[in-house]
PDB file of N, CA and C in Angstrom:
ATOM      1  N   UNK A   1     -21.007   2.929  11.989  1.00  0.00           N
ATOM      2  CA  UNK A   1     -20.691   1.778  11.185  1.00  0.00           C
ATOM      3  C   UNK A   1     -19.668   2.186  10.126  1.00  0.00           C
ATOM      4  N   UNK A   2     -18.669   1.036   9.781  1.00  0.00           N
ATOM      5  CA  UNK A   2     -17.364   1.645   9.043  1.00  0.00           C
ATOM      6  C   UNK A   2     -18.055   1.591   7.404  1.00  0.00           C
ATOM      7  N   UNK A   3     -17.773   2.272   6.857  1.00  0.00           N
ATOM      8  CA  UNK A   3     -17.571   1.996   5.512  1.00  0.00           C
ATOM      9  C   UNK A   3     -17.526   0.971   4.592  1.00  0.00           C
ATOM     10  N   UNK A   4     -18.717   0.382   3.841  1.00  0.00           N
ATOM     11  CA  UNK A   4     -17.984  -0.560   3.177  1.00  0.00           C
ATOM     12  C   UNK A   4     -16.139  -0.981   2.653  1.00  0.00           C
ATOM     13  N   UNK A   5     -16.180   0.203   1.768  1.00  0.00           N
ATOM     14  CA  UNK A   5     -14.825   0.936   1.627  1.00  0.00           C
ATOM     15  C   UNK A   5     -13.711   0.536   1.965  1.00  0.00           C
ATOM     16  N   UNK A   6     -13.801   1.190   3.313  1.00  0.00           N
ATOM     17  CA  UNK A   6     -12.520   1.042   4.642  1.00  0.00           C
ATOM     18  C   UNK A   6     -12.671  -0.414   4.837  1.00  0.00           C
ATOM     19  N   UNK A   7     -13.587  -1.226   5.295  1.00  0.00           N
ATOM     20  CA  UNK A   7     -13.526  -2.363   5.526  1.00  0.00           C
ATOM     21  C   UNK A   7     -12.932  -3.321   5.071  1.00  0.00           C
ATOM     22  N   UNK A   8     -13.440  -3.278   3.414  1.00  0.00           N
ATOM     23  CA  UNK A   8     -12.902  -4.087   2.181  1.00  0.00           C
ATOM     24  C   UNK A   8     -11.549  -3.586   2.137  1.00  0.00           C
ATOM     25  N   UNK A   9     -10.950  -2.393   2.796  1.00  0.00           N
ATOM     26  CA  UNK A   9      -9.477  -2.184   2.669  1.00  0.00           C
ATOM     27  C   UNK A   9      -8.558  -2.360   3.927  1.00  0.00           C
ATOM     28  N   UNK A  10      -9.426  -2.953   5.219  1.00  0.00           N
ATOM     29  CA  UNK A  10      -8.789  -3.801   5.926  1.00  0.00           C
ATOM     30  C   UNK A  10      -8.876  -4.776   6.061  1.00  0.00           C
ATOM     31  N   UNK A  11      -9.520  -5.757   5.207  1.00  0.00           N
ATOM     32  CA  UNK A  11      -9.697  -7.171   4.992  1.00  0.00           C
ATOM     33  C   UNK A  11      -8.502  -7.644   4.349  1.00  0.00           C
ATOM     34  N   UNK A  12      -8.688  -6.818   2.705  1.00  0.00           N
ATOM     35  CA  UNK A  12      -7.981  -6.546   1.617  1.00  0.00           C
ATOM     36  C   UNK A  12      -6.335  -6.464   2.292  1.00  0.00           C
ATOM     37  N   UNK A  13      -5.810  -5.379   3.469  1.00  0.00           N
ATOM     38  CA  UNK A  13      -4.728  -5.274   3.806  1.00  0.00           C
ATOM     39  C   UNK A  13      -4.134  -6.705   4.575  1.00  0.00           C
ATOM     40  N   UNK A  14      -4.837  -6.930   5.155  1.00  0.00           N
ATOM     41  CA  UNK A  14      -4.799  -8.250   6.540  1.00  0.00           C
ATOM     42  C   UNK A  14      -4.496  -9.158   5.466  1.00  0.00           C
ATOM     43  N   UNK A  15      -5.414  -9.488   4.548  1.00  0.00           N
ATOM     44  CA  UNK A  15      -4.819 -10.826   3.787  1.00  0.00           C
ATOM     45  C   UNK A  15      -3.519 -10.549   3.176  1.00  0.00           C
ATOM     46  N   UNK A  16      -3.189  -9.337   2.418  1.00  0.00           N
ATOM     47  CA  UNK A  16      -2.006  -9.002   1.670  1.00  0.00           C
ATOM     48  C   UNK A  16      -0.672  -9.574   2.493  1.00  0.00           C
ATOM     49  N   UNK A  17      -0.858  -8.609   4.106  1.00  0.00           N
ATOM     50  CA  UNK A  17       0.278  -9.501   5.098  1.00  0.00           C
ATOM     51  C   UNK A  17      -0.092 -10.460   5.792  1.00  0.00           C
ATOM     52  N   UNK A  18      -0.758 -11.066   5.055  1.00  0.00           N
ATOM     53  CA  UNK A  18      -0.722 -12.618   5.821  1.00  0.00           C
ATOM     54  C   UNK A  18      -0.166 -13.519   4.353  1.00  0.00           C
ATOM     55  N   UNK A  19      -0.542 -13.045   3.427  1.00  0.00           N
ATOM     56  CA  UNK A  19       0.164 -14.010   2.296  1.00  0.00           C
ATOM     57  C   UNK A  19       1.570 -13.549   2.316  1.00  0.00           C
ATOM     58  N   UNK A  20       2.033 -12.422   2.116  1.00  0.00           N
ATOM     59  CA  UNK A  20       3.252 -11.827   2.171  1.00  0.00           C
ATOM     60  C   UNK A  20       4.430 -12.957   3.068  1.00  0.00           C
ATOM     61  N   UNK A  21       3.681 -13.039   4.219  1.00  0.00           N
ATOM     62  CA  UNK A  21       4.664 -13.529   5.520  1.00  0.00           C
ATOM     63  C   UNK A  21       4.998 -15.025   4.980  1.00  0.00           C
ATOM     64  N   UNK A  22       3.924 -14.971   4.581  1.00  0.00           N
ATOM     65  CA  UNK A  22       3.694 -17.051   4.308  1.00  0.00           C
ATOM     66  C   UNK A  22       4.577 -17.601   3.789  1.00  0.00           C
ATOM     67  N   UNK A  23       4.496 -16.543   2.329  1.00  0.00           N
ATOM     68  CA  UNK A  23       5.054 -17.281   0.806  1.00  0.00           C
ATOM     69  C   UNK A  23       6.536 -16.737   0.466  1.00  0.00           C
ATOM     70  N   UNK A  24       6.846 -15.700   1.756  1.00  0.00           N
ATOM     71  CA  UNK A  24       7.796 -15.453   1.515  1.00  0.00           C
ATOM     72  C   UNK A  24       8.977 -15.059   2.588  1.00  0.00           C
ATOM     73  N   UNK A  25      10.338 -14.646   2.424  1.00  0.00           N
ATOM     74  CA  UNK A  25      11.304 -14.673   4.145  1.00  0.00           C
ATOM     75  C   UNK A  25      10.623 -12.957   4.294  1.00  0.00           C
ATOM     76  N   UNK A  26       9.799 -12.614   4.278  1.00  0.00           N
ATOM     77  CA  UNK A  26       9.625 -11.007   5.348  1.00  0.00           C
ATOM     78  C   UNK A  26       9.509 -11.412   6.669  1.00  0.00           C
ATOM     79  N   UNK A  27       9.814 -10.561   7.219  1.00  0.00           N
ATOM     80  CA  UNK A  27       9.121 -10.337   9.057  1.00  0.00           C
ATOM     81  C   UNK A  27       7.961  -9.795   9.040  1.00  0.00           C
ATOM     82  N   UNK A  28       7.026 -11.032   9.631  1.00  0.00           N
ATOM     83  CA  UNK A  28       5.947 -10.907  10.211  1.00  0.00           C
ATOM     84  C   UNK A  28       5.661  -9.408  10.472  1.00  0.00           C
ATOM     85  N   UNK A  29       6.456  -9.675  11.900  1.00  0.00           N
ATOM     86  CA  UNK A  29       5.965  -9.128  13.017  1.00  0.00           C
ATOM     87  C   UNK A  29       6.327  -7.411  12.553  1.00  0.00           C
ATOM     88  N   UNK A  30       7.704  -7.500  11.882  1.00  0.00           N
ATOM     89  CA  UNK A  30       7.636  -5.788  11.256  1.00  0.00           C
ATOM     90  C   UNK A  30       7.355  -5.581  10.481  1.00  0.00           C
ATOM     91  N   UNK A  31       6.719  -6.556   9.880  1.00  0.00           N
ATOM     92  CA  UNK A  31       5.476  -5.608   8.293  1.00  0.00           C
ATOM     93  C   UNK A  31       4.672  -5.367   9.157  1.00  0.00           C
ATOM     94  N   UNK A  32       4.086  -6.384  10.113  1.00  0.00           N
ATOM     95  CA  UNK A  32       2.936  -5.800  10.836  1.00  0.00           C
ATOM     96  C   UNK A  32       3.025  -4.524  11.433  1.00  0.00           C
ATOM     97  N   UNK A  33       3.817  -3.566  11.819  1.00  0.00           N
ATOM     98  CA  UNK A  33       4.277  -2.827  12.558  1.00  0.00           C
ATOM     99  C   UNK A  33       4.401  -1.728  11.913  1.00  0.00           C
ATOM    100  N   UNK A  34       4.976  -2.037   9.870  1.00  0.00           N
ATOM    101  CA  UNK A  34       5.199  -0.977   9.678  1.00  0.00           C
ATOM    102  C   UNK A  34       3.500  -0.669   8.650  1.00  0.00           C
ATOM    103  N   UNK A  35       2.702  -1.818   8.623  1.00  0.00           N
ATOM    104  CA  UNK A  35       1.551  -1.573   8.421  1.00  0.00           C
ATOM    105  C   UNK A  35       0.569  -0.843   9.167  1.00  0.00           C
ATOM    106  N   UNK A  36       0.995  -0.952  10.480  1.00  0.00           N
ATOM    107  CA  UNK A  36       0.126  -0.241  11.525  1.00  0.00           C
ATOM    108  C   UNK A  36       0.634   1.232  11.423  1.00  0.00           C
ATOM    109  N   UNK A  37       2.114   1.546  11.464  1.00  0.00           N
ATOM    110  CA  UNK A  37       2.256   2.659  11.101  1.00  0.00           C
ATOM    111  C   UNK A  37       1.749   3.975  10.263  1.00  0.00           C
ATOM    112  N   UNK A  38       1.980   3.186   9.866  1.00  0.00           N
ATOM    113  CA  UNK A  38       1.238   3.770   7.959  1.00  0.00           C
ATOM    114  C   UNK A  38       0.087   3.884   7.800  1.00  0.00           C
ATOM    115  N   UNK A  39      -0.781   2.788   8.452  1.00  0.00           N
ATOM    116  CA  UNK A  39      -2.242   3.128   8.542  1.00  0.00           C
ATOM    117  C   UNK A  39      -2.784   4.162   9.328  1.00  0.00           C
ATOM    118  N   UNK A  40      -1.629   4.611  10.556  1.00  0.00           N
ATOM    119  CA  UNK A  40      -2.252   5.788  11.843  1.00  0.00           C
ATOM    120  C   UNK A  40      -1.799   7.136  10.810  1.00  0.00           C
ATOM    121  N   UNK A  41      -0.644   6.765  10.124  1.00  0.00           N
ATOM    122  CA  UNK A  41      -0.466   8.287   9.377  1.00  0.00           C
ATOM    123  C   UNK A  41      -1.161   8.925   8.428  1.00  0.00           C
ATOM    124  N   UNK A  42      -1.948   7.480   7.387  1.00  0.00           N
ATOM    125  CA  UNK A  42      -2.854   7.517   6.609  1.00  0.00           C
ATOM    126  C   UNK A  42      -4.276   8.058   7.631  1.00  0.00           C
ATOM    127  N   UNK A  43      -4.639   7.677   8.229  1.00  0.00           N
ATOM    128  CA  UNK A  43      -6.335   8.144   8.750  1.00  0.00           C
ATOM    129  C   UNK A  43      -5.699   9.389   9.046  1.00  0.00           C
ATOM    130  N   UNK A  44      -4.507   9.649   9.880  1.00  0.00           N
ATOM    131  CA  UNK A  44      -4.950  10.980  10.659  1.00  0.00           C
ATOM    132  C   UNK A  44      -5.187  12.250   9.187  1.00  0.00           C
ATOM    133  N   UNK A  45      -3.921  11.785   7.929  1.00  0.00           N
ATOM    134  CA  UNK A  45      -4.614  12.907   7.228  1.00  0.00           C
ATOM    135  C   UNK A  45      -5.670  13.137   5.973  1.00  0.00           C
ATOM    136  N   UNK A  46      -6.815  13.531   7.058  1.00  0.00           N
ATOM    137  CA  UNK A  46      -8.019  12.911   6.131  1.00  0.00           C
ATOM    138  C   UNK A  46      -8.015  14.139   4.759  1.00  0.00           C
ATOM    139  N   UNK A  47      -7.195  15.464   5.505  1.00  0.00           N
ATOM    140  CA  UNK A  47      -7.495  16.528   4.188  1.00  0.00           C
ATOM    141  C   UNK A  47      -6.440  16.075   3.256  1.00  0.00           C
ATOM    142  N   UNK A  48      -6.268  15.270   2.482  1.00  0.00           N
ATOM    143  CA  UNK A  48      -5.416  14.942   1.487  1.00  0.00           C
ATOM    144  C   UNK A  48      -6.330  13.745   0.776  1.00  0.00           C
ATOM    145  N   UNK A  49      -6.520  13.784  -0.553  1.00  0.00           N
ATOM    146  CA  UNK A  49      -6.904  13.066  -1.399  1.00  0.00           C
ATOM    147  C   UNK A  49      -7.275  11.599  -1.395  1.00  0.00           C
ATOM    148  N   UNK A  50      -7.639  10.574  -1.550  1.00  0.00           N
ATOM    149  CA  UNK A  50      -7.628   9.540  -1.509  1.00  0.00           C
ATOM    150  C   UNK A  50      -6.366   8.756  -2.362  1.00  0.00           C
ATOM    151  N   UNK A  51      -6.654   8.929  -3.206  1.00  0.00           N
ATOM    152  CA  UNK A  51      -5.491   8.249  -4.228  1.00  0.00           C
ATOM    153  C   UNK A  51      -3.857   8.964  -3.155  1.00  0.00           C
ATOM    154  N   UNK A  52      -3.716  10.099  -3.019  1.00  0.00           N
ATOM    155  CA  UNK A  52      -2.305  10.594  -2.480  1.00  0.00           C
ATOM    156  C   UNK A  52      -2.089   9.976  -0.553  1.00  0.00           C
ATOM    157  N   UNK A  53      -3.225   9.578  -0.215  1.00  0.00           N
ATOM    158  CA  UNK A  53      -3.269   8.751   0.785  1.00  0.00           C
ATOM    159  C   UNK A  53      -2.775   7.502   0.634  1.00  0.00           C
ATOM    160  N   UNK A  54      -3.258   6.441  -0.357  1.00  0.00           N
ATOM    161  CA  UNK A  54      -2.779   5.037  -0.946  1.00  0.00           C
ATOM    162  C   UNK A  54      -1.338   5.018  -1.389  1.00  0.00           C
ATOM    163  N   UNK A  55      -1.020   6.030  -2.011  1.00  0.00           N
ATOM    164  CA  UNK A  55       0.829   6.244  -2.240  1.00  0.00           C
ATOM    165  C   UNK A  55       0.815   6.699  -1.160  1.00  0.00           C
ATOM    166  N   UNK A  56       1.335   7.303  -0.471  1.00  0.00           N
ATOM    167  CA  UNK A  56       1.748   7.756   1.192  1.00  0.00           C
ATOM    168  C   UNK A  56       1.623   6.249   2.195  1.00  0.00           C
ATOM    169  N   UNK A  57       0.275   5.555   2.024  1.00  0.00           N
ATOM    170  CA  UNK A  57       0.331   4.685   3.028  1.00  0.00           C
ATOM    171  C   UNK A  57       1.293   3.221   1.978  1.00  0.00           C
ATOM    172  N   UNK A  58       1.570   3.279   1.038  1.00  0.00           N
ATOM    173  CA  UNK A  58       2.698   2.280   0.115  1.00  0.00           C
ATOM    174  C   UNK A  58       3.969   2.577   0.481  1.00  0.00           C
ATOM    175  N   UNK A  59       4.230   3.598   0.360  1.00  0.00           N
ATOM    176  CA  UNK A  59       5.643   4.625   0.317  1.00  0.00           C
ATOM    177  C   UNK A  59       6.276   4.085   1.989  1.00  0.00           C
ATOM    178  N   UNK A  60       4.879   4.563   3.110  1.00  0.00           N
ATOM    179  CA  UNK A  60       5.340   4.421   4.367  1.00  0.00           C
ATOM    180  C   UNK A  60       5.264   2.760   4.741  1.00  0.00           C
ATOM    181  N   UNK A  61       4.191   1.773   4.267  1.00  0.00           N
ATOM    182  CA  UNK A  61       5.262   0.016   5.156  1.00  0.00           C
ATOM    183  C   UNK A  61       6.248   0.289   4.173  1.00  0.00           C
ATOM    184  N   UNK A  62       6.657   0.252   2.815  1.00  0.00           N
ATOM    185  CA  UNK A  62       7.621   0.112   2.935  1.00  0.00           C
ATOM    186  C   UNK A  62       8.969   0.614   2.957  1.00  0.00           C
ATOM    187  N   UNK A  63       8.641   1.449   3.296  1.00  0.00           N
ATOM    188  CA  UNK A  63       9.873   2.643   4.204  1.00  0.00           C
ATOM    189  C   UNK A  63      10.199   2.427   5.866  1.00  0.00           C
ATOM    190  N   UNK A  64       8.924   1.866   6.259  1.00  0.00           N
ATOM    191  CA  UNK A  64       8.938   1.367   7.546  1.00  0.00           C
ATOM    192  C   UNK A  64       9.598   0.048   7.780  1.00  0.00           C
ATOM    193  N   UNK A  65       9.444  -0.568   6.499  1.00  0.00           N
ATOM    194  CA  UNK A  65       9.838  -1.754   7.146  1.00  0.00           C
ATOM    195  C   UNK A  65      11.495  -2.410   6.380  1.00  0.00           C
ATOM    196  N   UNK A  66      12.136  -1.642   5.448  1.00  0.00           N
ATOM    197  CA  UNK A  66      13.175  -1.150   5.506  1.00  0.00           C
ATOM    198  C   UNK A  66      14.205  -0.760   6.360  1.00  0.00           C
ATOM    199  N   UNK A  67      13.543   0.725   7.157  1.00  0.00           N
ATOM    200  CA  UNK A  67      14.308   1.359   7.353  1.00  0.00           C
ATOM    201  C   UNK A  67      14.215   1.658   8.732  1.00  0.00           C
ATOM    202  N   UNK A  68      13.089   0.722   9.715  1.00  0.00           N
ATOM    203  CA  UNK A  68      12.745   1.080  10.759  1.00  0.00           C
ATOM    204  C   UNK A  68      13.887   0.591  12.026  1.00  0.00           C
ATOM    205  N   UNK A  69      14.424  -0.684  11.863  1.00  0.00           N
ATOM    206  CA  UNK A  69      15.230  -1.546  12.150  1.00  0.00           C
ATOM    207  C   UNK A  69      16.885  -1.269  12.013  1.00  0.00           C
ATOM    208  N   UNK A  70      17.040  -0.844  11.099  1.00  0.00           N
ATOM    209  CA  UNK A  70      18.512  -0.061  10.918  1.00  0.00           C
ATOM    210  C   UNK A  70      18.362   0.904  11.392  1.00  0.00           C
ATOM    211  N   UNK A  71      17.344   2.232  11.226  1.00  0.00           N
ATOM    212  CA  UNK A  71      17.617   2.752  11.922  1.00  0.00           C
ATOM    213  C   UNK A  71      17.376   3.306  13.418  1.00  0.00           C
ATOM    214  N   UNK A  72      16.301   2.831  13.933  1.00  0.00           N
ATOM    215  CA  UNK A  72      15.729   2.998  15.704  1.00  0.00           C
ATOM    216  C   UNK A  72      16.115   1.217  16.166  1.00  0.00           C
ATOM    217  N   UNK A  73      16.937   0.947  15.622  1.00  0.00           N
ATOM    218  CA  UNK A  73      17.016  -0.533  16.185  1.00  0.00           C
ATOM    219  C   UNK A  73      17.575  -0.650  17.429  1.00  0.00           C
ATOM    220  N   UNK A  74      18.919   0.832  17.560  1.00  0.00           N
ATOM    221  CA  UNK A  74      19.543   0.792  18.696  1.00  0.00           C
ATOM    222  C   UNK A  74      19.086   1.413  19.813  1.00  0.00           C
ATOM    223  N   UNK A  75      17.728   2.062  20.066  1.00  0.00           N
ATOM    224  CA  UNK A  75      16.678   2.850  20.686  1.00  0.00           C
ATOM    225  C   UNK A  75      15.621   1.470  21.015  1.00  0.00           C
ATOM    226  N   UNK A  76      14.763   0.761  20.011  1.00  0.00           N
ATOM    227  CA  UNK A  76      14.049  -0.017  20.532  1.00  0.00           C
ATOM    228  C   UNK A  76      14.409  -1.182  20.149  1.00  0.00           C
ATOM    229  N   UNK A  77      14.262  -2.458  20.473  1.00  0.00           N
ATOM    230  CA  UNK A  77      15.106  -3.528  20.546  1.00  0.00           C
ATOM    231  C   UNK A  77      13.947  -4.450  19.424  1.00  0.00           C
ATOM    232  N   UNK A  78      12.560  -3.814  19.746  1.00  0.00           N
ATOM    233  CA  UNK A  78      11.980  -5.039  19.085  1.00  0.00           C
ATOM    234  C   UNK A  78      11.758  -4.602  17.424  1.00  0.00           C
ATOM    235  N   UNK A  79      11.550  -5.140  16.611  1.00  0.00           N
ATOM    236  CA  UNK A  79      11.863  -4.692  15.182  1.00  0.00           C
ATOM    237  C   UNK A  79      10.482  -4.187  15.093  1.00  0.00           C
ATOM    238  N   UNK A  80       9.289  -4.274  15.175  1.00  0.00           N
ATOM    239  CA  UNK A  80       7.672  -4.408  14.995  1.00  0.00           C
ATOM    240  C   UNK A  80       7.453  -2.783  15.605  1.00  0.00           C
ATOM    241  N   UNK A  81       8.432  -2.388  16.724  1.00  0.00           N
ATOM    242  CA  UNK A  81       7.920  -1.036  17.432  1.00  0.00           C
ATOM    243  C   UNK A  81       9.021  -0.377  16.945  1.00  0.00           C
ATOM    244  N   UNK A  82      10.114  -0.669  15.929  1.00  0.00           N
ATOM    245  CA  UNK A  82      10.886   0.485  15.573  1.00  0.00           C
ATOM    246  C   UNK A  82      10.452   0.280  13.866  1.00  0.00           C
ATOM    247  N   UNK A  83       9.741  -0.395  13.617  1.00  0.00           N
ATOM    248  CA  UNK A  83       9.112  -0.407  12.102  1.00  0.00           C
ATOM    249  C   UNK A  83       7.475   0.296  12.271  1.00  0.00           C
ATOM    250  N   UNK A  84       7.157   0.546  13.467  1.00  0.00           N
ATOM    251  CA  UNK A  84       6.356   0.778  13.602  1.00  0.00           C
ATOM    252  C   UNK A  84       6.073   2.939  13.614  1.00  0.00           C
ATOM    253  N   UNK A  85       7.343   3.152  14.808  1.00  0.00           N
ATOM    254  CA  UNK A  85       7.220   4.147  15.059  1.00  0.00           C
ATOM    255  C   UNK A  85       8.274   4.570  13.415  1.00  0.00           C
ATOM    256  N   UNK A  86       8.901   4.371  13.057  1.00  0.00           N
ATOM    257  CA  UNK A  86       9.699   4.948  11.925  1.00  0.00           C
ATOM    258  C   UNK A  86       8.504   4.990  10.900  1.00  0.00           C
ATOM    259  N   UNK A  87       7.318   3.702  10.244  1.00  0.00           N
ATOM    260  CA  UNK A  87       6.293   4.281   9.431  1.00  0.00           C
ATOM    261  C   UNK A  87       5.668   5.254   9.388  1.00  0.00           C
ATOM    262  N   UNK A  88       5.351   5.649  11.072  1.00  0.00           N
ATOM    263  CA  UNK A  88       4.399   6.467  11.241  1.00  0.00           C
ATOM    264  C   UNK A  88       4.962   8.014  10.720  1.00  0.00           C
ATOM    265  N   UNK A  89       6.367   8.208  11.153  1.00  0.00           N
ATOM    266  CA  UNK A  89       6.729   9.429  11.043  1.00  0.00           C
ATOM    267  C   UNK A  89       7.136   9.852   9.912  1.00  0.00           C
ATOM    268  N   UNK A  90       8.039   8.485   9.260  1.00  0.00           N
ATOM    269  CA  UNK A  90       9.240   8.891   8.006  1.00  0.00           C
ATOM    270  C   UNK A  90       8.330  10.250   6.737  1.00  0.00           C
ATOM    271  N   UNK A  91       7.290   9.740   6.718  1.00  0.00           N
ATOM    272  CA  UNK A  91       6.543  10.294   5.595  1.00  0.00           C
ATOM    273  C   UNK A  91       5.750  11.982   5.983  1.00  0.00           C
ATOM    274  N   UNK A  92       5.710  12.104   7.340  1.00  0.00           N
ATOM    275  CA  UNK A  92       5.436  13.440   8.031  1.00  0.00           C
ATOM    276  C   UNK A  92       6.462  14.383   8.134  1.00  0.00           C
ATOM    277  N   UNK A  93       7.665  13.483   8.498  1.00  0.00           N
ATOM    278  CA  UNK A  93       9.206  14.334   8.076  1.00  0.00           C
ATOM    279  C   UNK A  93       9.432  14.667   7.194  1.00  0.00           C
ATOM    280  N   UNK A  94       9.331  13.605   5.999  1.00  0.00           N
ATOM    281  CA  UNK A  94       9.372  13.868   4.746  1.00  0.00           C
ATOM    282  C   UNK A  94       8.566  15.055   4.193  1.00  0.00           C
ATOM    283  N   UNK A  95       7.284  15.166   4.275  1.00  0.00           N
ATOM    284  CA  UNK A  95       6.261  16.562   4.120  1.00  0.00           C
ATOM    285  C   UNK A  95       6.756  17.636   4.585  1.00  0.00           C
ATOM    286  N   UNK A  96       7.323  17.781   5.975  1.00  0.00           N
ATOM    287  CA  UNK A  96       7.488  18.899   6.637  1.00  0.00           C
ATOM    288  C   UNK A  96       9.056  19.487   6.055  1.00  0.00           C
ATOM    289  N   UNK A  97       9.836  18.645   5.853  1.00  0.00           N
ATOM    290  CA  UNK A  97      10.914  18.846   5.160  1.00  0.00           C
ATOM    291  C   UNK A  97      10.833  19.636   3.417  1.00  0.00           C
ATOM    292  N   UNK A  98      10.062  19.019   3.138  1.00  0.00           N
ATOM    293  CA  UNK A  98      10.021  19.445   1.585  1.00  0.00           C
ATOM    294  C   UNK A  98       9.044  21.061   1.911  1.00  0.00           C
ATOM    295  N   UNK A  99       8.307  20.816   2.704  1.00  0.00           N
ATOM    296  CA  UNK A  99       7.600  22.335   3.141  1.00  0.00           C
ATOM    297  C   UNK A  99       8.502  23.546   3.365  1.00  0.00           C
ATOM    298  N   UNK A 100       9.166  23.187   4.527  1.00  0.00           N
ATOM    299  CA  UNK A 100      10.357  24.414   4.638  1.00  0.00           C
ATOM    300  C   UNK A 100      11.339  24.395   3.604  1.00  0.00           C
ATOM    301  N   UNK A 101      11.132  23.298   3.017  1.00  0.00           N
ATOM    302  CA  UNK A 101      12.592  23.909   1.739  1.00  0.00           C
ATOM    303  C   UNK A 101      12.163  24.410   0.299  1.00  0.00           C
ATOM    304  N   UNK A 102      10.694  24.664   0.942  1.00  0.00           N
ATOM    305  CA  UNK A 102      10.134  25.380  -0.080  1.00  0.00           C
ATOM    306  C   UNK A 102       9.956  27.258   0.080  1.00  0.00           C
ATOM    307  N   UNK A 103       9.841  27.496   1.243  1.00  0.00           N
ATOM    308  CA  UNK A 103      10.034  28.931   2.145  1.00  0.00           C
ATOM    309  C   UNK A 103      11.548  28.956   2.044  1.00  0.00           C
ATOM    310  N   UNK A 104      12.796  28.202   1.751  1.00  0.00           N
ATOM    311  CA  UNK A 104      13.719  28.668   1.359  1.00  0.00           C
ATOM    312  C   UNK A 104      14.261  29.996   0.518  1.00  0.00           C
ATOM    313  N   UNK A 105      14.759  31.026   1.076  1.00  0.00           N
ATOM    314  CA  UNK A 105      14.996  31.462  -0.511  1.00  0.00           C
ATOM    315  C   UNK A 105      16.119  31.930  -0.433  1.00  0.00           C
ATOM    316  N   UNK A 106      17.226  31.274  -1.272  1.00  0.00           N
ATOM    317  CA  UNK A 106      18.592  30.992  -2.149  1.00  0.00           C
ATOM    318  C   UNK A 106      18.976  32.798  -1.602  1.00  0.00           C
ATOM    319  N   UNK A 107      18.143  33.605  -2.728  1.00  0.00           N
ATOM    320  CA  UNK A 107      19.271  34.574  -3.075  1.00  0.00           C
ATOM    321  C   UNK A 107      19.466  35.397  -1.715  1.00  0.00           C
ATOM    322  N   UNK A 108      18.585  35.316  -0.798  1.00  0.00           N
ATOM    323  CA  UNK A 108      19.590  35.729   0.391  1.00  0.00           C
ATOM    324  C   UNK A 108      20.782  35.165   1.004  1.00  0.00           C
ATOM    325  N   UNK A 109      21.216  34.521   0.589  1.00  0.00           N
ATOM    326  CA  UNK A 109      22.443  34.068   1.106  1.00  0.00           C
ATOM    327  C   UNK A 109      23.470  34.858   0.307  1.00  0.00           C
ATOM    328  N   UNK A 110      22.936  34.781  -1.112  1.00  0.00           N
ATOM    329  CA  UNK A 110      24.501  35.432  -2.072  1.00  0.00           C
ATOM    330  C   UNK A 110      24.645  36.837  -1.945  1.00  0.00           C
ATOM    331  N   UNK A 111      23.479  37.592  -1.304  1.00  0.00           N
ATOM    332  CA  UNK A 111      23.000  39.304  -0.930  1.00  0.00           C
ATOM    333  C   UNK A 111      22.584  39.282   0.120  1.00  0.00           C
ATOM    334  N   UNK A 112      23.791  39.246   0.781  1.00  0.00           N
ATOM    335  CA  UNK A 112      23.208  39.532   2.314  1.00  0.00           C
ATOM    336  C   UNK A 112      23.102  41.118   2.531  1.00  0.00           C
ATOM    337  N   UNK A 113      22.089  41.472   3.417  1.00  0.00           N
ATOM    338  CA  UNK A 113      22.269  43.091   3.754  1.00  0.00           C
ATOM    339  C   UNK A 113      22.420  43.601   4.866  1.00  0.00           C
TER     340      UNK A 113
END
């Protein structure tokens, strides 16, 4: 049985994009998409905080649903599966990126041996 919790925070989400779409010109169908996104990237990482989960899953719809369409638009045609697959990842790239450019280190380049 789910969680009170989780529940009240997919009720809570479902209504958010359903008023969203209503009251205002978004796409449906790719908030929905980049909501689903964001939500598979959010569960899978359960070892990260709660609160740093809620920014991560904010950060990713709307990064997804931005940026999913400009950019995989010419790969997948429908906006919902390129807002979809761009949520899921943008923010895992983003991690893995800032990871290795943290194992960077500068002064070998100016001393090479």
């Amino acid at each position: 049985m789910a969680e009170p919790s989780s529940t009240a925070m997919a009720v809570t989400t479902a209504a958010s994009v359903t008023m969203a779409t209503l009251f205002t010109d978004i796409d449906g169908a790719t908030l929905v998409g980049a909501v689903c996104g964001a939500s598979l990237f959010v569960m899978s990482k359960t070892e990260l905080a709660v609160f740093v989960r809620v920014i991560y899953l904010a950060i990713s719809i709307f990064i997804g649903y931005q940026g999913g369409q400009p950019l995989l638009g010419h790969i997948l045609k429908e906006p919902a599966i390129s807002a979809f697959v761009f949520s899921a990842c943008c923010i895992n790239f983003v991690l893995q990126l800032m990871e290795s450019m943290q194992k960077i280190n500068v002064s070998t380049w100016f001393n090479p041996k």
